[in-house]
Protein backbone atom coordinates (compact mmCIF):
# COMPACT_ATOMS: atom_id res chain seq x y z
CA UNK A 1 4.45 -10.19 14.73
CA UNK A 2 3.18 -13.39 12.48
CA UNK A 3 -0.09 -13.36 13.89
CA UNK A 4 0.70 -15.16 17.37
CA UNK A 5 -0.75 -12.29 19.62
CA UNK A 6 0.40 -12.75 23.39
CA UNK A 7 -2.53 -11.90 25.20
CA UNK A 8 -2.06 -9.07 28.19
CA UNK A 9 -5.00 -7.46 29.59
CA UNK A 10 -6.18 -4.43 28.10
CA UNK A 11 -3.60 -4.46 25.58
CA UNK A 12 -4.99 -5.72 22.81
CA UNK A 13 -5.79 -2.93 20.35
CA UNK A 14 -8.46 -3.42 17.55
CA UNK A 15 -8.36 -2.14 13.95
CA UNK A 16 -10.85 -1.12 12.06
CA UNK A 17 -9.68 -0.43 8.62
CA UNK A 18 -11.45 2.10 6.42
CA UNK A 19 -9.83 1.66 3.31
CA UNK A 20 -12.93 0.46 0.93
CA UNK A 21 -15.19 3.19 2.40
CA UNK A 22 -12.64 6.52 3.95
CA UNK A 23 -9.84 5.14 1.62
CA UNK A 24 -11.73 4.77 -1.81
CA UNK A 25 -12.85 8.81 -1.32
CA UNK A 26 -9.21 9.97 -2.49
CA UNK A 27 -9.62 12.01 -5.23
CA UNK A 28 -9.57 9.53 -8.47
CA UNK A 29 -10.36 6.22 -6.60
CA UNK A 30 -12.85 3.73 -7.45
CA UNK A 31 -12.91 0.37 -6.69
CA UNK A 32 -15.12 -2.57 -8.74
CA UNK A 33 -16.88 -4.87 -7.09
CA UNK A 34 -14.43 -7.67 -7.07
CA UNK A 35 -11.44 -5.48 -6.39
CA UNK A 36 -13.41 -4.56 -3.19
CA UNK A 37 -14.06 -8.38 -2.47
CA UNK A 38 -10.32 -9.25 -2.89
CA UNK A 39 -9.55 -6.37 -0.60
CA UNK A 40 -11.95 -7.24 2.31
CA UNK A 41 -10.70 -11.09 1.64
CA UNK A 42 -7.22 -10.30 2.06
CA UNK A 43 -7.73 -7.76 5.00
CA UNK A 44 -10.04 -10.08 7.22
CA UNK A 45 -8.62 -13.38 6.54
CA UNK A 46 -5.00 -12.65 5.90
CA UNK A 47 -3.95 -9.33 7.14
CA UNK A 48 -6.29 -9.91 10.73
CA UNK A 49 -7.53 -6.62 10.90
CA UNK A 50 -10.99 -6.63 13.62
CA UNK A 51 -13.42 -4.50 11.65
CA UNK A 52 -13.66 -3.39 8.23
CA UNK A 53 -16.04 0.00 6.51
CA UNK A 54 -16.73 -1.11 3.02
CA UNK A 55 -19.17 1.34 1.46
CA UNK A 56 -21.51 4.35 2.11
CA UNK A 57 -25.28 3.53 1.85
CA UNK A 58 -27.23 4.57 -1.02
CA UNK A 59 -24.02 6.07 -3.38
CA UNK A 60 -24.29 3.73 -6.55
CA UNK A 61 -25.68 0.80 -7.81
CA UNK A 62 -21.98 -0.48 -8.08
CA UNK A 63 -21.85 0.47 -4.20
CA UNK A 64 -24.00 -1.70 -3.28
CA UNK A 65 -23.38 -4.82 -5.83
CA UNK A 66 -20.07 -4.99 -3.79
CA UNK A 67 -21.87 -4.60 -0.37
CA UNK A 68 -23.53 -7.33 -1.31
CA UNK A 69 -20.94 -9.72 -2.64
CA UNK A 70 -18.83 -9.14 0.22
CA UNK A 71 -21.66 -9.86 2.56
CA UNK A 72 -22.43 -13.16 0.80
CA UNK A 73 -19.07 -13.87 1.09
CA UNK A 74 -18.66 -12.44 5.06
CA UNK A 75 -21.96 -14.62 5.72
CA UNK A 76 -20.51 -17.67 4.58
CA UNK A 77 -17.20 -16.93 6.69
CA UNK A 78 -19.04 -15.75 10.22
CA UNK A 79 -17.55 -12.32 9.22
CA UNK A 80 -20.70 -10.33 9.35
CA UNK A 81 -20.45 -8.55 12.56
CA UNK A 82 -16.80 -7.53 11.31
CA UNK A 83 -18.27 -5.57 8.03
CA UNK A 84 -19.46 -2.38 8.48
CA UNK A 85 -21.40 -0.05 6.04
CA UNK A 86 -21.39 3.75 6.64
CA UNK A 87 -25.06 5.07 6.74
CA UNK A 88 -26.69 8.33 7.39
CA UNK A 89 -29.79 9.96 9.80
CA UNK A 90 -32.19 9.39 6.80
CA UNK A 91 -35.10 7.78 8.26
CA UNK A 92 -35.34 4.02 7.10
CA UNK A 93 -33.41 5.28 3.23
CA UNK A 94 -29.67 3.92 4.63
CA UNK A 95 -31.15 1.37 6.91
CA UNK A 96 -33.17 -0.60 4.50
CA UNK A 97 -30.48 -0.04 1.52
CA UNK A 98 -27.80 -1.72 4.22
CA UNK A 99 -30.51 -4.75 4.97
CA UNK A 100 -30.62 -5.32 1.37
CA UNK A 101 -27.35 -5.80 1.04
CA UNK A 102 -26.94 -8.48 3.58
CA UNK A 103 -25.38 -5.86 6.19
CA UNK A 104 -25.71 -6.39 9.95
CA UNK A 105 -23.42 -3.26 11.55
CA UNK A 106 -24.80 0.34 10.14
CA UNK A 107 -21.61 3.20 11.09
CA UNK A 108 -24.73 5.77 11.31
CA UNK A 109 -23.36 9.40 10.25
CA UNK A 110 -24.09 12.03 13.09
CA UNK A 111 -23.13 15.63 13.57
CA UNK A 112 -20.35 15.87 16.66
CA UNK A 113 -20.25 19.84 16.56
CA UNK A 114 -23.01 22.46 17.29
CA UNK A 115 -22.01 24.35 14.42
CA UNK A 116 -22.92 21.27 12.19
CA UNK A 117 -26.07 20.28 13.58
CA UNK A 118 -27.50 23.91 13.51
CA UNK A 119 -25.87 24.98 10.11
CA UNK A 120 -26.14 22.15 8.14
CA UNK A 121 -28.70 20.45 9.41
CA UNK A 122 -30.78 23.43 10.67
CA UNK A 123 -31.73 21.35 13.67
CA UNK A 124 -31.46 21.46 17.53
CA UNK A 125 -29.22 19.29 19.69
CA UNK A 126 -32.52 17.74 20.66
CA UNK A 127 -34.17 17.16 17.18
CA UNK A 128 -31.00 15.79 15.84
CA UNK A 129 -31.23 13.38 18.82
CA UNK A 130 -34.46 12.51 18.25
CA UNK A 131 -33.96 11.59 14.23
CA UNK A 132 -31.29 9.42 15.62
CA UNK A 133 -33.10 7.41 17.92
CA UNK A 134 -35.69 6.70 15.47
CA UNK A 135 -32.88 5.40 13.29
CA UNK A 136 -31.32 3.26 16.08
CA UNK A 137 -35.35 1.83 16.74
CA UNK A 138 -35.82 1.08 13.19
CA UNK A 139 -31.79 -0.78 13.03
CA UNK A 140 -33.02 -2.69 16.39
CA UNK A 141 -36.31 -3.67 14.07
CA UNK A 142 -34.04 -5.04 10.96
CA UNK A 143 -31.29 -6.61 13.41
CA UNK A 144 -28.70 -4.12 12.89
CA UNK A 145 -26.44 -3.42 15.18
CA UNK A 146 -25.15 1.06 15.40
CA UNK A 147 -22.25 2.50 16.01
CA UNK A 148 -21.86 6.11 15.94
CA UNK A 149 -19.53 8.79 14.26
CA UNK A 150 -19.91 12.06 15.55
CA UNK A 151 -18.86 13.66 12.87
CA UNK A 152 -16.84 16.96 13.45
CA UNK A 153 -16.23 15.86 16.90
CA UNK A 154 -12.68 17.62 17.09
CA UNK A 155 -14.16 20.79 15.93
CA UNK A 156 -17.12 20.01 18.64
CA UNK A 157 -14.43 19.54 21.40
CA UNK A 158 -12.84 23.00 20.48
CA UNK A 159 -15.77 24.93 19.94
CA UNK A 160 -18.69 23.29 21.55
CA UNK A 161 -17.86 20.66 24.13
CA UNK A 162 -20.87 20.65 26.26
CA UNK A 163 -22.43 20.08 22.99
CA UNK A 164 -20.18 17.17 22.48
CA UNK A 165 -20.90 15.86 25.93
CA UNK A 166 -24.98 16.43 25.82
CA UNK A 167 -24.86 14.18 22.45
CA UNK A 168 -22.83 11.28 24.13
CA UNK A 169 -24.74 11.51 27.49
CA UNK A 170 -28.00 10.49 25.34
CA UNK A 171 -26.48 8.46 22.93
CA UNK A 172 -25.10 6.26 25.84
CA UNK A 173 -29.07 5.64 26.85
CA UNK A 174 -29.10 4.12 23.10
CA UNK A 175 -28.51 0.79 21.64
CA UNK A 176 -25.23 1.58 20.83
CA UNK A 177 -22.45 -0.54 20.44
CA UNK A 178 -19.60 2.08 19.62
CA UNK A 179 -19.29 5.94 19.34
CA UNK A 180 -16.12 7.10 16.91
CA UNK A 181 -14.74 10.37 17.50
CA UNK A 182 -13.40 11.31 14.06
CA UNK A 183 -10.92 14.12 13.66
CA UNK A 184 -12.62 15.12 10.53
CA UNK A 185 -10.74 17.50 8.98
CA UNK A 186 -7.40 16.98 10.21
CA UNK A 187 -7.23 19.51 13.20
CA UNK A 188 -5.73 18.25 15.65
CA UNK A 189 -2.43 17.88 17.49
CA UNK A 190 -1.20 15.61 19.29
CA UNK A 191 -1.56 17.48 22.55
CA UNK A 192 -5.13 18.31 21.97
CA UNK A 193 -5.69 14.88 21.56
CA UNK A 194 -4.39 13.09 24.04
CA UNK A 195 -6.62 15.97 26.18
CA UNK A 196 -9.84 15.42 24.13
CA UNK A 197 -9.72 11.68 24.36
CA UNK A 198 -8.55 11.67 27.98
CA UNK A 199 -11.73 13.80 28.69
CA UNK A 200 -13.87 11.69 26.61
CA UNK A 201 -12.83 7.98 28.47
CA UNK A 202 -12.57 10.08 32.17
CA UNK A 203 -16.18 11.34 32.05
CA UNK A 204 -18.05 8.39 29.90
CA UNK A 205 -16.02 5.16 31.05
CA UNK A 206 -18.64 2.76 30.17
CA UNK A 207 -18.55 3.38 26.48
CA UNK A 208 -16.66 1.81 23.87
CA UNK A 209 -14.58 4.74 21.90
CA UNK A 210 -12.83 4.23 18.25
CA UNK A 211 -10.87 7.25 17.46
CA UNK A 212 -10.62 8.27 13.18
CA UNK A 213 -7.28 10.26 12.16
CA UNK A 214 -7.12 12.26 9.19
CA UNK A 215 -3.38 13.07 7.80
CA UNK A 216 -3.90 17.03 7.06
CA UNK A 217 -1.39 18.19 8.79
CA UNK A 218 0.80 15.72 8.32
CA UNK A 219 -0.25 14.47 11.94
CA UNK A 220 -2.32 11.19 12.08
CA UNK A 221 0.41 8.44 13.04
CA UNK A 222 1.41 11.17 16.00
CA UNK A 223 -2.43 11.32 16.69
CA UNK A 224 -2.80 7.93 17.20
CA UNK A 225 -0.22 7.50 19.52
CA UNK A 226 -1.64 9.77 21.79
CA UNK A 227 -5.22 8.94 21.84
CA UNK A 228 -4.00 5.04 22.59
CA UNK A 229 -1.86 6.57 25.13
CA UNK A 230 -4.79 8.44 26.43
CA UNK A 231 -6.49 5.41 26.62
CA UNK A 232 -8.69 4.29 23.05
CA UNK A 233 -8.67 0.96 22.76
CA UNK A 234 -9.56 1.25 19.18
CA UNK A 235 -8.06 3.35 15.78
CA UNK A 236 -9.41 3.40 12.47
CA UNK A 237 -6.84 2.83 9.47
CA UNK A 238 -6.57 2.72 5.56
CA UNK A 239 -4.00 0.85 3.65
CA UNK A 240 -1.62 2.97 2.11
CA UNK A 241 -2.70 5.83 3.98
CA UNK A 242 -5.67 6.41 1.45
CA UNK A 243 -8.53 9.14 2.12
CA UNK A 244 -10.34 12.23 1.78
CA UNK A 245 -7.73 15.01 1.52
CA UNK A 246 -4.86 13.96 2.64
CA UNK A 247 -5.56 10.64 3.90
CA UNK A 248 -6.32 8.64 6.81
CA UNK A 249 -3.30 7.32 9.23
CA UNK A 250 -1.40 4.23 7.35
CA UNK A 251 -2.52 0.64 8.78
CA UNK A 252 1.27 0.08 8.76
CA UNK A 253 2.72 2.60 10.21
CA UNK A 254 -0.17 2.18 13.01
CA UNK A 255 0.64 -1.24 13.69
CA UNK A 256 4.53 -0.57 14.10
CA UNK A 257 3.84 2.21 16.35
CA UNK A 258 1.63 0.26 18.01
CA UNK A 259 4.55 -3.14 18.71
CA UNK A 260 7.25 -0.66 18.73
CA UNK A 261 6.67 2.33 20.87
CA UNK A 262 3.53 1.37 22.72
CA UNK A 263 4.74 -2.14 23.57
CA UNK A 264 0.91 -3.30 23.06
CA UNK A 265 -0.46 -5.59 20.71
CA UNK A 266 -3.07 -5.82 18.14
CA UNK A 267 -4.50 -9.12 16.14
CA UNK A 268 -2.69 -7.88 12.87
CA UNK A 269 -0.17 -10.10 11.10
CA UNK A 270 2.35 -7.69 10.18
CA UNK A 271 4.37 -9.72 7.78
CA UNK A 272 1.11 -9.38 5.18
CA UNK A 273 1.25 -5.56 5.57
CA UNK A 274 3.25 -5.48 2.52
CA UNK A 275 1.13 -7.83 0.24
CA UNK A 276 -1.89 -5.84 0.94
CA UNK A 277 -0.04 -2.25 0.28
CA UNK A 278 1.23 -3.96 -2.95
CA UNK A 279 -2.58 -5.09 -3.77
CA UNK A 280 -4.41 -1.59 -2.87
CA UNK A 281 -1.68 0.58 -4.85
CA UNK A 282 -2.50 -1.87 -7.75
CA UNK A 283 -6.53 -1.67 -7.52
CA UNK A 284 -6.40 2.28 -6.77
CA UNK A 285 -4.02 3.41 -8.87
CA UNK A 286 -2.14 5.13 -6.66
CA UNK A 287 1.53 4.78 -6.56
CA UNK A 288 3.22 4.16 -3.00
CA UNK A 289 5.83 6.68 -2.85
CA UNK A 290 9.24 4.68 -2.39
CA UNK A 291 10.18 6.19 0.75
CA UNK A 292 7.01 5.31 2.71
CA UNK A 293 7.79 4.19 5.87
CA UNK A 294 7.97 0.14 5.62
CA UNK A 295 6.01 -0.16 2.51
CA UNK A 296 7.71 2.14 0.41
CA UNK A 297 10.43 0.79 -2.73
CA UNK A 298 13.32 2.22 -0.65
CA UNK A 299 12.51 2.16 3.18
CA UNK A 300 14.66 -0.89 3.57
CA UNK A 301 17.76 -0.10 1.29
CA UNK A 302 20.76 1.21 2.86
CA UNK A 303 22.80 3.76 0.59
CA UNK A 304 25.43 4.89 3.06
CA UNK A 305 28.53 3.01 2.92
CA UNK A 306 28.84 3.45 6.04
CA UNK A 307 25.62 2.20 7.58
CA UNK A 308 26.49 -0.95 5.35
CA UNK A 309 29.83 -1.31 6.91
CA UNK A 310 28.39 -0.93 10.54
CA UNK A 311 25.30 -3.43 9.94
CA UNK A 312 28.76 -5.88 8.67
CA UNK A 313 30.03 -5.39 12.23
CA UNK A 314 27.11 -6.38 14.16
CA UNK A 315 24.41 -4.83 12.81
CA UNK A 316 25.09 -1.70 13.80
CA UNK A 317 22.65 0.61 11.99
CA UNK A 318 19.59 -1.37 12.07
CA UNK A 319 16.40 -0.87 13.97
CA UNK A 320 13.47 -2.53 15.02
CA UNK A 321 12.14 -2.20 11.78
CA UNK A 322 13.32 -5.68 10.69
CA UNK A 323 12.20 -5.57 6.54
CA UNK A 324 11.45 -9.44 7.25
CA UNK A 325 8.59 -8.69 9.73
CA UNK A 326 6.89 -7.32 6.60
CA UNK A 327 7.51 -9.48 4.32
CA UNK A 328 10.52 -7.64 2.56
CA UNK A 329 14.40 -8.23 2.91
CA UNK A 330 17.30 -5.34 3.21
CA UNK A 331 19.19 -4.57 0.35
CA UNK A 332 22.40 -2.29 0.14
CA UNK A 333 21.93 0.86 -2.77
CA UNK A 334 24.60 1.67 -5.24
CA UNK A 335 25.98 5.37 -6.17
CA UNK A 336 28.23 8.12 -5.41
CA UNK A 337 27.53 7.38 -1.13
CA UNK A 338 28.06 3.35 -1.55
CA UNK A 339 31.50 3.23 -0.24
CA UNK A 340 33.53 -0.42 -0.78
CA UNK A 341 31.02 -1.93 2.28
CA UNK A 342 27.69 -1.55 -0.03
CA UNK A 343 29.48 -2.89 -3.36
CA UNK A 344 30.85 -5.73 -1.22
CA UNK A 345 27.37 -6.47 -0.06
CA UNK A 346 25.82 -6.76 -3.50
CA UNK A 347 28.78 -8.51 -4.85
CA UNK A 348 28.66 -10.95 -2.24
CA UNK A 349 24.82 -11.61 -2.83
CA UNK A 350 25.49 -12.54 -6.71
CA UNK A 351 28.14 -14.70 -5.80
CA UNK A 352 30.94 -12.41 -6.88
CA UNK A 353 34.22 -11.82 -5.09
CA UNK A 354 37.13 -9.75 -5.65
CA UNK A 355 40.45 -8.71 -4.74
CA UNK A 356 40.90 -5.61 -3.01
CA UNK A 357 42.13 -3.30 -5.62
CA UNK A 358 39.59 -4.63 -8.06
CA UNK A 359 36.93 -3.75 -5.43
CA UNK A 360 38.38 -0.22 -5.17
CA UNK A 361 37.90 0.12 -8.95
CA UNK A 362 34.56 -0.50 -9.20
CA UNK A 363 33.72 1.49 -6.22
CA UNK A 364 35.51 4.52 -8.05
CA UNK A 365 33.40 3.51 -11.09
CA UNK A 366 29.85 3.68 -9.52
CA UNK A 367 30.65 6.47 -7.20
CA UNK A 368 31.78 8.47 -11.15
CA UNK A 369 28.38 7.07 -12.31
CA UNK A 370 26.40 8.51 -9.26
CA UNK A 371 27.90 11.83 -10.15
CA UNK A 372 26.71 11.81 -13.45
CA UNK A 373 23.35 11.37 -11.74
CA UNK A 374 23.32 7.48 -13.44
CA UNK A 375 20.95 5.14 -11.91
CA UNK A 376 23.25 2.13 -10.69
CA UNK A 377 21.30 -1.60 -9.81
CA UNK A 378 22.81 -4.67 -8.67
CA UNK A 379 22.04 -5.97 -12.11
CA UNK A 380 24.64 -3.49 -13.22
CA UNK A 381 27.20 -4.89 -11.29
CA UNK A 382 28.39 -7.89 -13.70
CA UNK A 383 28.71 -5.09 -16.30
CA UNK A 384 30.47 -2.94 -14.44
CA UNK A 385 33.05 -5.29 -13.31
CA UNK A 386 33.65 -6.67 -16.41
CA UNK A 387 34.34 -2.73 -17.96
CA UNK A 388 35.97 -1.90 -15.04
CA UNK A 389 38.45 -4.91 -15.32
CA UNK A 390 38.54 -4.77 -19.01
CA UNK A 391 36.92 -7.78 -19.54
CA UNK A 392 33.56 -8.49 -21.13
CA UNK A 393 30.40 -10.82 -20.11
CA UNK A 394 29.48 -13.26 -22.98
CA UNK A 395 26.88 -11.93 -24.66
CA UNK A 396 25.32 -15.68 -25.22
CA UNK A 397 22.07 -14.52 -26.32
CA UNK A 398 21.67 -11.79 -29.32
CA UNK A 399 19.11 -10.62 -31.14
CA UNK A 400 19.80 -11.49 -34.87
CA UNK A 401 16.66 -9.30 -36.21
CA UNK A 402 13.17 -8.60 -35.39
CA UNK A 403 10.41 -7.21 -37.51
CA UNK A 404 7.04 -5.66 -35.82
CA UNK A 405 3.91 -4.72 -37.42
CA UNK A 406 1.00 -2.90 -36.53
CA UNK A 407 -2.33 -2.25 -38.50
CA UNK A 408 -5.59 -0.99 -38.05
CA UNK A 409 -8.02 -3.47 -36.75
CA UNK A 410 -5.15 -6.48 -36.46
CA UNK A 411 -3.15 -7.11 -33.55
CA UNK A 412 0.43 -6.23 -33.34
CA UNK A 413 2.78 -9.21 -34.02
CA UNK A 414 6.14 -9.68 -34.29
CA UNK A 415 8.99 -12.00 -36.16
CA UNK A 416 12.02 -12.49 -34.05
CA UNK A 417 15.25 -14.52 -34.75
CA UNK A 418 17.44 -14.55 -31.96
CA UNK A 419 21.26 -16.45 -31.04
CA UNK A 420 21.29 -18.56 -28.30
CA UNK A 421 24.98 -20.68 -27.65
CA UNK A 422 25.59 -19.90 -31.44
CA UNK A 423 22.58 -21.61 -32.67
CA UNK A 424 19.70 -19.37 -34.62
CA UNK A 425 16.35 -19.53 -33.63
CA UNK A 426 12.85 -17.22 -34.73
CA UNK A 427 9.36 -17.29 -34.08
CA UNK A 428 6.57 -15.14 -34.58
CA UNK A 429 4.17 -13.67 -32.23
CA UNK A 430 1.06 -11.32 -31.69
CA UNK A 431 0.00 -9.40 -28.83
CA UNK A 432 -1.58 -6.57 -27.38
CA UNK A 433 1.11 -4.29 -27.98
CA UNK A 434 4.30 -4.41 -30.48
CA UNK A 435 6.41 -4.93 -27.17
CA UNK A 436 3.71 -7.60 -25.93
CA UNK A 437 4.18 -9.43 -29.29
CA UNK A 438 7.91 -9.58 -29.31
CA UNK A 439 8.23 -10.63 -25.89
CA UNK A 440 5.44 -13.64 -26.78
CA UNK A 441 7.78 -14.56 -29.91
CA UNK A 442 10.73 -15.13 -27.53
CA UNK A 443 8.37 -17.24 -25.05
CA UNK A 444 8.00 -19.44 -28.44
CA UNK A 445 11.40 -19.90 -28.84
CA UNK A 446 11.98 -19.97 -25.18
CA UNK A 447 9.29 -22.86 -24.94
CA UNK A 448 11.20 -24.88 -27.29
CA UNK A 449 14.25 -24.55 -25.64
CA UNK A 450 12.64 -25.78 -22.74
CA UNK A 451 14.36 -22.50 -20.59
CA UNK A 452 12.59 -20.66 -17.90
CA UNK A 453 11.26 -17.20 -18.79
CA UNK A 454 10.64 -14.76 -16.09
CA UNK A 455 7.12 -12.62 -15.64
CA UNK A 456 7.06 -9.19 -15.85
CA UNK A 457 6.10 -7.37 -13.44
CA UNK A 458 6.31 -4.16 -13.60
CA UNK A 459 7.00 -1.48 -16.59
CA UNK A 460 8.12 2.29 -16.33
CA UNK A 461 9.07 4.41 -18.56
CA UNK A 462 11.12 8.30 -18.49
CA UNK A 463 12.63 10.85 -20.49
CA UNK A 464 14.84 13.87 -19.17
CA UNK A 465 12.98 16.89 -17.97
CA UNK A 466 11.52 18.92 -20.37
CA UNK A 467 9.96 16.13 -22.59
CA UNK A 468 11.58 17.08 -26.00
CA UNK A 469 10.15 14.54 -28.38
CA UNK A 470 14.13 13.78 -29.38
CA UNK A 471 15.08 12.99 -26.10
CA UNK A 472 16.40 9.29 -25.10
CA UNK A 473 13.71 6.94 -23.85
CA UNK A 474 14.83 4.85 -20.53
CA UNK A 475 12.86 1.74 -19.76
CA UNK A 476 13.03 0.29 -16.80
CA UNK A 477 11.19 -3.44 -16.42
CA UNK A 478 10.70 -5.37 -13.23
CA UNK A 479 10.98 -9.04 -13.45
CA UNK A 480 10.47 -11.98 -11.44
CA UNK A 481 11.60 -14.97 -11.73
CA UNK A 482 12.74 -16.69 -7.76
CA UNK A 483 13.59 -13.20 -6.40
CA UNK A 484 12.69 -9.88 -8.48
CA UNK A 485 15.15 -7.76 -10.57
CA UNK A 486 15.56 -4.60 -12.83
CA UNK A 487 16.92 -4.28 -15.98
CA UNK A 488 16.13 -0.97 -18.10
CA UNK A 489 17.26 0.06 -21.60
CA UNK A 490 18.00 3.26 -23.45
CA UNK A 491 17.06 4.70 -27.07
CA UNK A 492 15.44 6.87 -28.86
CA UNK A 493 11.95 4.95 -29.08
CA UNK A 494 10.19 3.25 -26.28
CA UNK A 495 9.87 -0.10 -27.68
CA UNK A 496 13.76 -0.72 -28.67
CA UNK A 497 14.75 0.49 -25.38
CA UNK A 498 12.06 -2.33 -24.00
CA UNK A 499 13.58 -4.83 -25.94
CA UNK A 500 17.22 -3.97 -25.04
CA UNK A 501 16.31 -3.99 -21.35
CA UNK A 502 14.64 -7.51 -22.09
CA UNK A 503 18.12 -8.70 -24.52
CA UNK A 504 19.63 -7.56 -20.96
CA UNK A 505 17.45 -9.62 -18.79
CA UNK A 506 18.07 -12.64 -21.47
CA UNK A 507 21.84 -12.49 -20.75
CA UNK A 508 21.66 -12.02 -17.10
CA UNK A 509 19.79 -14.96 -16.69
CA UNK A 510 22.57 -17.04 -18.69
CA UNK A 511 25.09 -15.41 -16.89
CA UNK A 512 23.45 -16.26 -13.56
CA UNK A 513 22.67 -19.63 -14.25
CA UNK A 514 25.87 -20.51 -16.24
């Protein structure tokens, strides 16, 4: 989908995405203020999602200085009935902290089990009830509009149902827009809730239902599935999967599910997914791991020679996944599996062709590098063809020398002379770290020269197992310049296997653009 939703009767889904409220209570999260505004920016205007949580009432100060800016912000948009604030049965405490903010939808906190109500809150059904109504009064009072969690309510369904169903039979009487049935700790399967949900639409078919996965179990895409197929017309998401414990189920993977296997719709354009994954993993902190379903590094690569040689003959091994729905294109890996089809496919991509027995020789040499458990890129590929073949890429840019400094108090700079075409050129830099001030010093030079110089975008760095302090250093830097690429470099200290990876980069680019 690009956004263009074709309308079918009670098949539009709606997502309400929990990601700056569920999401930012994994374990080492915190979001500023603006990160939170960019996030609710991108998800609302870009992404499409229907509904977003920002914050819990009355947590911080810094809490509710982002409330607030969003709600400027969602005021000025017509977004306010889309922003949603968790609060709690406190009397007028969450209420009036939400109506400073600039909030107009409270998600008001109540207990879905018996066990809850009478052990944690010490209260009856029928005393919890009443705290709640006075709540919902005061909201109607400040022009709030309530929905409900019933918090627990999957515990409450296997324990305590008539419970459950006494609580939504007077919350119904309420001024309630929405009850959410939350699977708060990660309980269920997908059996019991299909039958849960089923139950809860059957016997209260009047009221509007959102139903909240949690990922314990490993569960929460297969959860939502059912309790769409059971008839909720509404799921609760976080980007990246984020959330208490083990998370809350993936907006991505929801809205695939959704297309794919439920042949339903939802407002979502699914070709941002990716930008906003990209954006959350950066603000959090928290890496994506790279074999995420379509957001992860390697969801869309191929290794298999074979699967590369079948998608050559009519696209044999692909899938509805399509990587440019998200966003993201397919790309063919290189090791010991490649087989000729994958090293064809990369060659083909940088423009390089070769004979048949020349292609067999570099096959044999990446499939002897994957053995030795070598990382192989398509950067690699010039290289390797020019060993395999005997033959050597002209090294048209070399470092002549380079001095870096660092002192207490003083930023790091660097003096850098450099070859380019046979012609000497130096410069000198500072920055915020030696490998920041070298790579300034070539944008000097490269400034001069009037040649482009990619960004960097991403830096990692690894030693072997057991983290001798002797061991080689490999660093691996992202760069972007058109389309992205890797180059990496190996040595005994960090920063000279930076700057190889970056003499790498240098030549690649003049080899490319030769």
């Amino acid at each position: 989908m690009t956004g263009k939703v074709v309308e079918v009767e009670n098949q539009i889904l709606s997502i309400m995405d929990t990601t700056l409220r569920d999401g930012e209570q994994t374990s080492g999260v915190s979001f500023t203020d603006t990160e939170k505004l960019s996030v609710a920016k991108v998800l609302l205007e870009s992404v499409g999602v229907d509904r977003i949580e920002i914050a819990s009432a009355r947590v911080s100060e810094g809490e509710f200085e982002a409330a607030r800016r969003i709600m400027g912000w969602a005021a000025e948009q017509n977004f306010l009935n889309r922003v949603e604030i968790l609060g709690f049965v406190d009397g007028k405490v969450s209420l009036d902290w939400i109506d400073r903010a600039g909030g107009k939808v409270i998600n008001l906190l109540c207990k879905g089990s018996y066990k809850h109500v009478t052990q944690q809150l010490r209260k009856t059904p029928e005393e919890h009830l009443a705290d709640i109504q006075r709540s919902v009064d005061y909201a109607e009072e400040l022009g709030i509009a309530v929905n409900v969690y019933l918090e627990d309510w999957s515990n409450g369904m296997r324990s305590s149902k008539d419970y459950v169903f006494q609580m939504v039979e007077e919350l119904k009487k309420m001024n309630i827009q929405r009850i959410m049935l939350p699977d708060t700790l990660g309980i269920l399967d997908p059996d019991e809730t299909y039958e849960f949900c089923k139950e809860m639409i059957e016997r209260f078919p009047d009221v509007q239902f959102d139903f909240h996965a949690h990922n314990d179990y490993d569960l929460a895409i297969a959860n939502v599935f059912h309790a769409i197929k059971a008839g909720i017309r509404c799921v609760h998401t976080t980007v990246n999967g984020l959330g208490e414990r083990a998370g809350n189920a993936p907006l991505s993977s929801v809205i695939a599910t959704i297309k794919d296997h439920l042949k339903m719709a939802t407002r979502v354009n699914e070709s941002r997914l990716n930008r906003v994954s990209k954006l959350v993993e950066t603000f959090s902190g928290i890496r994506i791991p790279t074999n995420k379903p379509l957001i992860g590094e390697f969801v869309f690569t191929q290794c298999s020679g074979v699967h590369a040689d079948g998608d050559n003959k009519n696209n044999l091994y692909f899938n509805d996944l399509l990587p440019e729905r998200f966003g993201r294109t397919r790309t063919y890996a290189l090791g010991k599996t490649s087989g000729k089809a994958n090293i064809k496919a990369n060659l083909e991509e940088m423009g390089i062709e070769l004979a048949p027995e020349a292609l067999k020789m570099v096959t044999g040499r990446i499939i002897e590098l994957g053995d030795r458990k070598e990382t192989v890129t398509a950067e690699d590929l010039p290289y390797i063809v020019a060993d395999v073949l005997q033959e050597r890429i002209e090294q048209k840019i070399l470092i002549n020398n380079y001095s870096l400094s660092h002192a207490m108090g003083l930023k790091p700079s660097a003096t850098v002379s450099i070859q380019v075409q046979g012609k000497n050129y130096e410069a000198t830099a500072s920055g915020d770290g030696q490998y920041d001030a070298f790579v300034n010093a070539l944008k000097v030079i490269y400034k001069k020269l009037k040649k482009p110089f990619p960004k960097l975008v991403d830096y990692s760095v690894t030693i072997p197992p057991g983290g001798k302090t002797d061991a080689l250093v490999e660093t691996v830097i992202i760069w972007e310049l058109e389309r992205e690429f890797k180059t990496r470099g190996l040595d005994l200290d960090q920063t000279a296997a930076a700057i190889k990876a970056t003499v790498r980069m240098l030549n690649l680019l003049e080899h490319t653009n030769a």
